[in-house]
C-alpha atoms as a PDB file:
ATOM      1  CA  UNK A   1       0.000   0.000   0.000  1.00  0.00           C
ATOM      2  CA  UNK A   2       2.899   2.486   0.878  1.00  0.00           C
ATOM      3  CA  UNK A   3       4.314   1.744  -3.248  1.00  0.00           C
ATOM      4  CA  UNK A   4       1.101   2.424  -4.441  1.00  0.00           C
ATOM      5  CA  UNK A   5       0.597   5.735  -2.685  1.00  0.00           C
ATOM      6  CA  UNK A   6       4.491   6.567  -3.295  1.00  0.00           C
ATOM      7  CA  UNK A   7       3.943   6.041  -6.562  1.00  0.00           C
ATOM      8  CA  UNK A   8       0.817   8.109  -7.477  1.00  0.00           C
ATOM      9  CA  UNK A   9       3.145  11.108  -5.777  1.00  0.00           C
ATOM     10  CA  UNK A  10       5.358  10.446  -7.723  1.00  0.00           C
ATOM     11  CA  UNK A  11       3.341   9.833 -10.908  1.00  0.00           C
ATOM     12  CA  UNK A  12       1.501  13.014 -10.025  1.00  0.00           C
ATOM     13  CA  UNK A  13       4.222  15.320  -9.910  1.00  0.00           C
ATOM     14  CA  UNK A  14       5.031  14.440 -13.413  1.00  0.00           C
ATOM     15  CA  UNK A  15       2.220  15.960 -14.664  1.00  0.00           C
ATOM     16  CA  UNK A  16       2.557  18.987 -12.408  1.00  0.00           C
ATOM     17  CA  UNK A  17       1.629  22.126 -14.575  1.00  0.00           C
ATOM     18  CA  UNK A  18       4.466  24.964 -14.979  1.00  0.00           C
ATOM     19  CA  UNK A  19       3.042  27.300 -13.043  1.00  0.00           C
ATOM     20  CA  UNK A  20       3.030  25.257 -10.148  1.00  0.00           C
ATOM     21  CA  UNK A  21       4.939  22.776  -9.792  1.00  0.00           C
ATOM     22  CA  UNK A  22       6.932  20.499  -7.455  1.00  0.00           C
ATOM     23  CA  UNK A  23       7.291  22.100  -3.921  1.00  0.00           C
ATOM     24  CA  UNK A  24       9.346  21.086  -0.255  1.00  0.00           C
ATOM     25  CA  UNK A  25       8.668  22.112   2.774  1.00  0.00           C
ATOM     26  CA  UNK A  26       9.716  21.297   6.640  1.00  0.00           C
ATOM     27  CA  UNK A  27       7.511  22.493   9.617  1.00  0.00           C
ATOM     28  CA  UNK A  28       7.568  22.672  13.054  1.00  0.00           C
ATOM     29  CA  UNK A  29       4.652  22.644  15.335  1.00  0.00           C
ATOM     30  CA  UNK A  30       2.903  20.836  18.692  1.00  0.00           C
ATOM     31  CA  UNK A  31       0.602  17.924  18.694  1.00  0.00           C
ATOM     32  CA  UNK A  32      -2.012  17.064  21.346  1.00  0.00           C
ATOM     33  CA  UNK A  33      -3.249  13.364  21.191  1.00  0.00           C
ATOM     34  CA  UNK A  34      -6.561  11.960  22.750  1.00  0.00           C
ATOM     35  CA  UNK A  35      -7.481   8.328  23.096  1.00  0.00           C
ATOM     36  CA  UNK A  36     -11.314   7.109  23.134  1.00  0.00           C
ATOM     37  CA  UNK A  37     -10.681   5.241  26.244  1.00  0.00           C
ATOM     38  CA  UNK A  38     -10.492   7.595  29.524  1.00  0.00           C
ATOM     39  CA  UNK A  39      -9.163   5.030  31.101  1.00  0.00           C
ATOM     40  CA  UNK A  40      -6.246   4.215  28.458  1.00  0.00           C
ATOM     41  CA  UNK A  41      -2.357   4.637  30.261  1.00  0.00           C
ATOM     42  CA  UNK A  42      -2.275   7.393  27.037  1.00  0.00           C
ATOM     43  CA  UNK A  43      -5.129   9.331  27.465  1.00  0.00           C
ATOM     44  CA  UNK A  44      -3.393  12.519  26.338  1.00  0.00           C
ATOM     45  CA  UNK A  45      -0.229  13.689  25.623  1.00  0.00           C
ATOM     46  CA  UNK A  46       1.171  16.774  23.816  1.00  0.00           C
ATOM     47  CA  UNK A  47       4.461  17.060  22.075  1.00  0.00           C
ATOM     48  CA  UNK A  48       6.407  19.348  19.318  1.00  0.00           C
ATOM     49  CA  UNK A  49       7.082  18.040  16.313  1.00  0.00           C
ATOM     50  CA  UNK A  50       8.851  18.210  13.409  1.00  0.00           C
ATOM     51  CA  UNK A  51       7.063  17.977   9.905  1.00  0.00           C
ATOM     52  CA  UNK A  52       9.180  17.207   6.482  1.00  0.00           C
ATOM     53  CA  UNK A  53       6.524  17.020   3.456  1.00  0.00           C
ATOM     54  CA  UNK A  54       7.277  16.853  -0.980  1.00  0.00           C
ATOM     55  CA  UNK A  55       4.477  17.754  -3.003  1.00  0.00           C
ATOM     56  CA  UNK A  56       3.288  18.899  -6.644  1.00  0.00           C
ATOM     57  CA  UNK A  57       0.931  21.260  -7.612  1.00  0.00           C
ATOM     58  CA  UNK A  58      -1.306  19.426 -10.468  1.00  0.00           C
ATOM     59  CA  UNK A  59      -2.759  23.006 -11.213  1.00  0.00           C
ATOM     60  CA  UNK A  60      -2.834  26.125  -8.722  1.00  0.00           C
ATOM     61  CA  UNK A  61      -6.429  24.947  -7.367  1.00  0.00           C
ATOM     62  CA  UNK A  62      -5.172  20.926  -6.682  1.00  0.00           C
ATOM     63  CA  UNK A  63      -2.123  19.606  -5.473  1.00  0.00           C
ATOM     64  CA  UNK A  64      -1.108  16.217  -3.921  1.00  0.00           C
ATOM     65  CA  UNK A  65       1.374  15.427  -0.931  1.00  0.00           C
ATOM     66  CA  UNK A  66       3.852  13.147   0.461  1.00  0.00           C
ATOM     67  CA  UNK A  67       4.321  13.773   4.102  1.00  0.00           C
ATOM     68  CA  UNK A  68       6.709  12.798   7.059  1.00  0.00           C
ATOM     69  CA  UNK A  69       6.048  14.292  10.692  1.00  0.00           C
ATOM     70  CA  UNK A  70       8.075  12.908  13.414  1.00  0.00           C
ATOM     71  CA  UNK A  71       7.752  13.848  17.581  1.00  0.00           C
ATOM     72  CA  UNK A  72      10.779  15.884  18.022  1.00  0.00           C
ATOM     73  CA  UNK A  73      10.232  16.953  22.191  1.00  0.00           C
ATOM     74  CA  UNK A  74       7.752  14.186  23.556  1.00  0.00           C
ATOM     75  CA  UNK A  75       6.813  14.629  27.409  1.00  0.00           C
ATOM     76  CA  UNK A  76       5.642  10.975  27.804  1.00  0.00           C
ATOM     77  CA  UNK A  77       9.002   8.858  25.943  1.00  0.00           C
ATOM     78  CA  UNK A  78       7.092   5.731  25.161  1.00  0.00           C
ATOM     79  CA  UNK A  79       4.322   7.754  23.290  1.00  0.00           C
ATOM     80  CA  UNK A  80       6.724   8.738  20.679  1.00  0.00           C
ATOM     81  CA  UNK A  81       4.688   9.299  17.571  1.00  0.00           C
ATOM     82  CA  UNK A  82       5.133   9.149  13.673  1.00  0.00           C
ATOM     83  CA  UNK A  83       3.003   9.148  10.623  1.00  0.00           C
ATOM     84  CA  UNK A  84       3.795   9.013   6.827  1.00  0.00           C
ATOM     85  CA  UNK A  85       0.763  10.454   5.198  1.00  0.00           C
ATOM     86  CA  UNK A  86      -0.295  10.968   1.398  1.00  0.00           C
ATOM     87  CA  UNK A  87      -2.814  13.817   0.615  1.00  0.00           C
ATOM     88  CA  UNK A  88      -4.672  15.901  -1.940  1.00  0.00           C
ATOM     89  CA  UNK A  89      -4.940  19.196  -0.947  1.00  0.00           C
ATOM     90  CA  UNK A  90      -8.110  21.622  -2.744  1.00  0.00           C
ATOM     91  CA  UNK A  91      -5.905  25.461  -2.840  1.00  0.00           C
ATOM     92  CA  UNK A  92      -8.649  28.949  -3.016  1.00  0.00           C
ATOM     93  CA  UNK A  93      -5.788  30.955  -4.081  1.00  0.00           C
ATOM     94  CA  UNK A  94      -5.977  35.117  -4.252  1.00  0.00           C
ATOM     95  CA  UNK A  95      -5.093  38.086  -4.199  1.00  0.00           C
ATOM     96  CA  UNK A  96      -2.464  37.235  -7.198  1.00  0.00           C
ATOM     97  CA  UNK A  97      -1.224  34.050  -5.952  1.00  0.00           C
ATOM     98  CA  UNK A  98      -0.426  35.619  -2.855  1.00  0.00           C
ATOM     99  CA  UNK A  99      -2.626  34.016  -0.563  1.00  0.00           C
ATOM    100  CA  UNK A 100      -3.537  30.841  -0.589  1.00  0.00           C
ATOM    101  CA  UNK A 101      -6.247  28.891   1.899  1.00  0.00           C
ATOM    102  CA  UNK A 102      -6.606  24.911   1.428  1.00  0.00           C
ATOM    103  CA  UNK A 103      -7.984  21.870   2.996  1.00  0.00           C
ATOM    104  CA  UNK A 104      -6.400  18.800   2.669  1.00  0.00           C
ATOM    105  CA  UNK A 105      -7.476  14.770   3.025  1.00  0.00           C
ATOM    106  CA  UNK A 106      -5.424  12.096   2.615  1.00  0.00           C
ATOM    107  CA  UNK A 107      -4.403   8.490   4.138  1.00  0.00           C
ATOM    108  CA  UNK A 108      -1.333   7.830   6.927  1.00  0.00           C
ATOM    109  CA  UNK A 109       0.389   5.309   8.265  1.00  0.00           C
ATOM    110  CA  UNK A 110       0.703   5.813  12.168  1.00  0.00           C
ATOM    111  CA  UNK A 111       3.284   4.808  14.621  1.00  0.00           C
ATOM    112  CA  UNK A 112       3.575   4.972  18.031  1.00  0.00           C
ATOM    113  CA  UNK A 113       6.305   3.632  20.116  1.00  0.00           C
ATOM    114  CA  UNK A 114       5.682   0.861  22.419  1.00  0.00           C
ATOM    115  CA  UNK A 115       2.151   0.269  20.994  1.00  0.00           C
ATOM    116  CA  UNK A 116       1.846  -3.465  19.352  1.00  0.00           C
ATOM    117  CA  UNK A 117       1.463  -2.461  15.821  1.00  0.00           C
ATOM    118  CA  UNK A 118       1.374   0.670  13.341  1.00  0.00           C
ATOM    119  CA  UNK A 119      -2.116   1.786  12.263  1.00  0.00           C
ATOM    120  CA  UNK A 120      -3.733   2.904   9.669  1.00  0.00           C
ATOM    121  CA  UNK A 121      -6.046   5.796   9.726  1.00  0.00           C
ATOM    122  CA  UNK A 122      -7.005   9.481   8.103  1.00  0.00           C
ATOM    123  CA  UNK A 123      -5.806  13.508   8.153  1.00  0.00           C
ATOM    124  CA  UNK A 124      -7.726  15.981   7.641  1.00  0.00           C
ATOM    125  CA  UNK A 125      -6.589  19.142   7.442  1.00  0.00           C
ATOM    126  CA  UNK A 126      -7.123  23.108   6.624  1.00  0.00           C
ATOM    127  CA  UNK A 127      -4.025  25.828   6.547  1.00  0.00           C
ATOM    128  CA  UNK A 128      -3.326  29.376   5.621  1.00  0.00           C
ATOM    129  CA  UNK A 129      -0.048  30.443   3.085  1.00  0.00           C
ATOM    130  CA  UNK A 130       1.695  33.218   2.046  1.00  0.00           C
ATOM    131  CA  UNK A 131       3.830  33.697  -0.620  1.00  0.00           C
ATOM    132  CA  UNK A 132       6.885  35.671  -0.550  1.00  0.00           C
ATOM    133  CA  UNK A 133       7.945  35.050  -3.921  1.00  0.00           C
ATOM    134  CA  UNK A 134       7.969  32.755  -6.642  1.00  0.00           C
ATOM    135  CA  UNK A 135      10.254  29.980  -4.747  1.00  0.00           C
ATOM    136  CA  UNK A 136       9.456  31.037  -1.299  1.00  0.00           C
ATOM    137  CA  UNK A 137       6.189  30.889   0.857  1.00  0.00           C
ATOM    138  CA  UNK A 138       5.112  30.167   4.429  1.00  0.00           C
ATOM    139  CA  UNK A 139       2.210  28.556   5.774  1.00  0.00           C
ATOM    140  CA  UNK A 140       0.211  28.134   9.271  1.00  0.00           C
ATOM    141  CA  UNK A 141      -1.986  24.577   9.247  1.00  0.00           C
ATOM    142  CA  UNK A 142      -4.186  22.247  11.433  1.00  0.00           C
ATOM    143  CA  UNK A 143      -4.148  18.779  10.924  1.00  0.00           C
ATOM    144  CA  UNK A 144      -6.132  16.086  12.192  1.00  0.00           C
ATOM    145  CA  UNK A 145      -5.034  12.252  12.161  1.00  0.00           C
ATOM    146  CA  UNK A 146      -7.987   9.882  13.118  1.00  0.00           C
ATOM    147  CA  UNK A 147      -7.425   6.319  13.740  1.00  0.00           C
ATOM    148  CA  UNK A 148      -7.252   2.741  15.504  1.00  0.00           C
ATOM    149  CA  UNK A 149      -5.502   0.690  17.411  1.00  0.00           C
ATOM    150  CA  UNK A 150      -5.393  -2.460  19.284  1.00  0.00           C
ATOM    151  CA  UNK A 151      -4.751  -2.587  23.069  1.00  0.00           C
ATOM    152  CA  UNK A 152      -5.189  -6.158  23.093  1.00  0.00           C
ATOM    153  CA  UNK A 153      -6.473  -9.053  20.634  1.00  0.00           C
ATOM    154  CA  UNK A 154      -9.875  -7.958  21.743  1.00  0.00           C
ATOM    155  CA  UNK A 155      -9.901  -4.687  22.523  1.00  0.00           C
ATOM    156  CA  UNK A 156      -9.329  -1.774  20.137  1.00  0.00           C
ATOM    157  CA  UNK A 157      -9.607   2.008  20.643  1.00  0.00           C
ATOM    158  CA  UNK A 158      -9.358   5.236  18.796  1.00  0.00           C
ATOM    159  CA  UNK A 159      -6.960   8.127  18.996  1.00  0.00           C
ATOM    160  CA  UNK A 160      -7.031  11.792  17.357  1.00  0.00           C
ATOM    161  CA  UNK A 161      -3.640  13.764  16.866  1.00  0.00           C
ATOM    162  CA  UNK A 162      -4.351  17.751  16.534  1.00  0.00           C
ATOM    163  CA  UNK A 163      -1.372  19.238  15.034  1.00  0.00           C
ATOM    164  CA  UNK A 164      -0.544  22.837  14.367  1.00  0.00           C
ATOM    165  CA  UNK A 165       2.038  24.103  12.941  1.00  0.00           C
ATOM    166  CA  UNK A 166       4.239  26.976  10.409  1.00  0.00           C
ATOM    167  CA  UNK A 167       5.861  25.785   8.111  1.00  0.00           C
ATOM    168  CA  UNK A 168       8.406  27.086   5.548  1.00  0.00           C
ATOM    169  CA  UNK A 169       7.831  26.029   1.414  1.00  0.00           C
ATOM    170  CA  UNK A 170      10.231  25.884  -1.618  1.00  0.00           C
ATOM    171  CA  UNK A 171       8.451  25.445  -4.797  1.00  0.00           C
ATOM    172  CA  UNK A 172      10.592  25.077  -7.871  1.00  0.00           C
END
């Protein structure tokens, strides 16, 4: 499954119009997490984190994204938490390009130290950017990741990660 998603970023960026593009960007932001089950040993936790992401603008009002955010100052050490994530993202820019506002939906792959197994789950998103030039632009973004995991062989819960976060973008 992680190919196939790789791929149709990759695939996608080929076909990138000219006046978008291919773009990078890293981020930096803090994460609250909340489990479904009160009584779960990881209720809630909040962290920083840092947020590495490749992506190509199909045309200026649709783009799709590869993303990589790992916990870079966790309070609680075995909740260390990471998700690879693909997404489309829907762009409103204007004012010239300028300003751009977007929401964003994709897939992730979750993990969390010293839970059994990675899961599999969803992001939603919505952010805010600015664009300084041509190459250069900065955004400020929530992000939602929804999804499951198993406590036991039995027993499985959900968890939410709320994420906010600036982030600096190089589009080429």
């Amino acid at each position: 499954m992680k190919i196939f998603l790789t791929m149709i970023v990759l695939l996608s960026s080929l076909y990138a119009d000219r006046d978008g593009g291919p773009y990078l960007g890293l981020g930096y932001g803090e994460y609250t997490s909340k489990d479904s089950n009160p009584s779960a040993s990881k209720s809630e936790n909040a962290s920083s984190f840092i947020n590495a992401y490749a992506g190509a603008y199909i045309n200026k009002h649709l783009s799709v994204e590869l993303s990589y955010l790992r916990d870079y100052e966790s309070n609680d050490a075995s909740m260390e938490f990471t998700a690879l994530s693909v997404s489309t993202l829907a762009h409103y820019p204007f004012y010239d390009d300028m300003f751009d506002i977007y929401a964003k939906f994709g897939a992730s792959n979750i993990g969390i130290k010293n839970f059994e197994d990675d899961g599999f789950g969803f992001i939603y998103g919505a952010g805010f950017g600015y664009r300084l030039s041509d190459l250069i632009g900065f955004k400020i973004a929530y992000d939602r990741y929804d999804f499951k995991y198993k406590e036991s062989l039995d027993v499985s819960h959900g968890m939410t990660v709320d994420c906010v976060y600036g982030a600096m973008e190089f589009q080429f």
